[in-house]
N, C-alpha and C. Protein backbone atom coordinates (compact mmCIF):
# COMPACT_ATOMS: atom_id res chain seq x y z
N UNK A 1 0.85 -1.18 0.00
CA UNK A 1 0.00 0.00 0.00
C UNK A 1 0.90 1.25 0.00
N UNK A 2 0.55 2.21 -1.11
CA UNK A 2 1.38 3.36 -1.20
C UNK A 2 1.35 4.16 0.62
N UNK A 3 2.34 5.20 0.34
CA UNK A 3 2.28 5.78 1.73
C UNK A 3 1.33 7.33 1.63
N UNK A 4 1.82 7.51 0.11
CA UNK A 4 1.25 9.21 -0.29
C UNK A 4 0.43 8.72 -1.69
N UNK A 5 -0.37 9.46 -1.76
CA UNK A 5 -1.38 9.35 -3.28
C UNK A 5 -0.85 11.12 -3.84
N UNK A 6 -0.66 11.00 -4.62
CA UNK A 6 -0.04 12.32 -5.50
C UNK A 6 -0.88 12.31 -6.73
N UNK A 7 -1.10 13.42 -7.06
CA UNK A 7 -1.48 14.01 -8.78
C UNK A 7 -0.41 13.26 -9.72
N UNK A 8 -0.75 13.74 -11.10
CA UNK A 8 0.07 13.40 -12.13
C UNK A 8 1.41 14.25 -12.22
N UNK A 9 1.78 14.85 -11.78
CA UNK A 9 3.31 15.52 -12.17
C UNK A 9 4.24 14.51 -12.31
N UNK A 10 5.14 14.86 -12.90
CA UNK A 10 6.32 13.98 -13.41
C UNK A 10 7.51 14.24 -12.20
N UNK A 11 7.19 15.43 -12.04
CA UNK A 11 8.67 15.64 -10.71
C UNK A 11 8.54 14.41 -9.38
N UNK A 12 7.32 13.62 -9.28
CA UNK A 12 7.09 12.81 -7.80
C UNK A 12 7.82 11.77 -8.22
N UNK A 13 7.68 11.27 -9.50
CA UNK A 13 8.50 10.06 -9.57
C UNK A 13 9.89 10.36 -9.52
N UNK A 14 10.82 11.42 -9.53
CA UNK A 14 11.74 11.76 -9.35
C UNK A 14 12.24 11.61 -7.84
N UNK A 15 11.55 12.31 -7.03
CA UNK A 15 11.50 12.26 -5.55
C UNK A 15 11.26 11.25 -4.82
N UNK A 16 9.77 10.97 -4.93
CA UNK A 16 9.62 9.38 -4.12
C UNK A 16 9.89 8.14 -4.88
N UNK A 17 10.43 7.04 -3.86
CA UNK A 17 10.42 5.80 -4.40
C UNK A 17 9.14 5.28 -4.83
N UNK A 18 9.07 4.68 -5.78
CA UNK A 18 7.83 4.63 -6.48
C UNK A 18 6.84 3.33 -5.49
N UNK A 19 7.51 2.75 -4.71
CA UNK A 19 6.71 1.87 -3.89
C UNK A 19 5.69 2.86 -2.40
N UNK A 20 6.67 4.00 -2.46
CA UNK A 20 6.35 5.05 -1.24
C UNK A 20 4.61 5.49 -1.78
N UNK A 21 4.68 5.92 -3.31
CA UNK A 21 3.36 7.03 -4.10
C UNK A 21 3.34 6.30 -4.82
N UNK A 22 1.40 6.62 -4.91
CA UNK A 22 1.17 6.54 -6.33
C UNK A 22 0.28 7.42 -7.22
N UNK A 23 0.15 7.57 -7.76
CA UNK A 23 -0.21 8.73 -9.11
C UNK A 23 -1.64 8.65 -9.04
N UNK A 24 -2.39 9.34 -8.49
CA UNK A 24 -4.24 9.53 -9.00
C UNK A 24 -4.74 10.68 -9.41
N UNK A 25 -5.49 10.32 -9.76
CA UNK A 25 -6.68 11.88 -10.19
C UNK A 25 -7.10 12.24 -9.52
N UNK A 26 -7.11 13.80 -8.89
CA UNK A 26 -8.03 14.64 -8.01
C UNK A 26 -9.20 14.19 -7.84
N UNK A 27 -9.68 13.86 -8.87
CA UNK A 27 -11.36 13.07 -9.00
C UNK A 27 -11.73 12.27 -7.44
N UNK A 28 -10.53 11.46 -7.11
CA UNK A 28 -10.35 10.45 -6.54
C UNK A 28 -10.76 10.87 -5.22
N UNK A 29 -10.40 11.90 -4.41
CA UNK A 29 -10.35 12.91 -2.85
C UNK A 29 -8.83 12.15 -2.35
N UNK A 30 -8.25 11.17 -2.80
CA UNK A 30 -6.75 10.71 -2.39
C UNK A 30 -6.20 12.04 -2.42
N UNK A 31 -6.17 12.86 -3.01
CA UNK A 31 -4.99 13.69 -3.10
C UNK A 31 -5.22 14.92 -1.90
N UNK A 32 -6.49 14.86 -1.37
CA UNK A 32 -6.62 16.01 -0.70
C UNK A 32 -6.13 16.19 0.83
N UNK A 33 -6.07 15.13 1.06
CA UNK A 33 -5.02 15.06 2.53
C UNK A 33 -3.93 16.16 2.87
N UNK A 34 -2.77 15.95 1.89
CA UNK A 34 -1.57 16.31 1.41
C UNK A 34 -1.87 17.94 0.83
N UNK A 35 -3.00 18.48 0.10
CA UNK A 35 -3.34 19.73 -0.73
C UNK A 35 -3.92 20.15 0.95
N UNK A 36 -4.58 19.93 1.46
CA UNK A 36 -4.95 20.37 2.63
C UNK A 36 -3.89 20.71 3.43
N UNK A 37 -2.48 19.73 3.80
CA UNK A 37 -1.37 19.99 4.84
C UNK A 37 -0.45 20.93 3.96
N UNK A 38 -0.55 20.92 2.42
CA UNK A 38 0.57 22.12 1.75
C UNK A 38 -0.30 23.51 2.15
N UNK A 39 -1.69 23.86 2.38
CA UNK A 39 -2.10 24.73 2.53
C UNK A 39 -1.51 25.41 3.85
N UNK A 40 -1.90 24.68 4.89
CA UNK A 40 -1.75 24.75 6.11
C UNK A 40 -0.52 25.14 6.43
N UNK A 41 0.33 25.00 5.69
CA UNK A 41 1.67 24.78 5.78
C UNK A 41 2.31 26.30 5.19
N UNK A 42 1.52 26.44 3.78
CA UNK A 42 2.21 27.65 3.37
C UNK A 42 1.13 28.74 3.86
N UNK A 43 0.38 28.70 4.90
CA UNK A 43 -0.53 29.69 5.12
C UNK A 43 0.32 30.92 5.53
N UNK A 44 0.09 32.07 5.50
CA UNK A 44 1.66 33.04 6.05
C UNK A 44 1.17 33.61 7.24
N UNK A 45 2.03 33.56 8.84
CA UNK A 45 1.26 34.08 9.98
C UNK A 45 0.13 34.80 10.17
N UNK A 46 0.41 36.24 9.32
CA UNK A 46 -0.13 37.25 10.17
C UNK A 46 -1.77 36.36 9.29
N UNK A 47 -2.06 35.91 9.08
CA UNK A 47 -3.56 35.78 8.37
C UNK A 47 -4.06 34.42 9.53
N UNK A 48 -3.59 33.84 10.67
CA UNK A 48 -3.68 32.86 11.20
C UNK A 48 -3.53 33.37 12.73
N UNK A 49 -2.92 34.32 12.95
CA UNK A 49 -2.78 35.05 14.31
C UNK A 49 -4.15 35.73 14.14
N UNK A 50 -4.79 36.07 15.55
CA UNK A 50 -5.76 36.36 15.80
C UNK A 50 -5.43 37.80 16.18
């Protein structure tokens, strides 16, 4: 069982071992885990401080 479900870009197979990901369609909601924690992630303080 993959560890990450990723979109189609070509750069993931570069990065992860291909047993780690595997490649789906947004269609799927697999990918939204990960689009949810890059959000969270690049959110910039002052919009998250109260």
């Amino acid at each position: 069982m993959p560890a990450a479900y990723t979109d189609f870009w070509s750069a993931y197979g570069t990065v992860f071992p291909s047993k780690r990901y595997q490649a789906v369609g947004k269609e799927t909601g697999k990918t939204s885990y990960i689009e949810r924690f890059n959000c969270t992630v690049c959110t910039p303080e002052n919009l998250t401080s109260s």
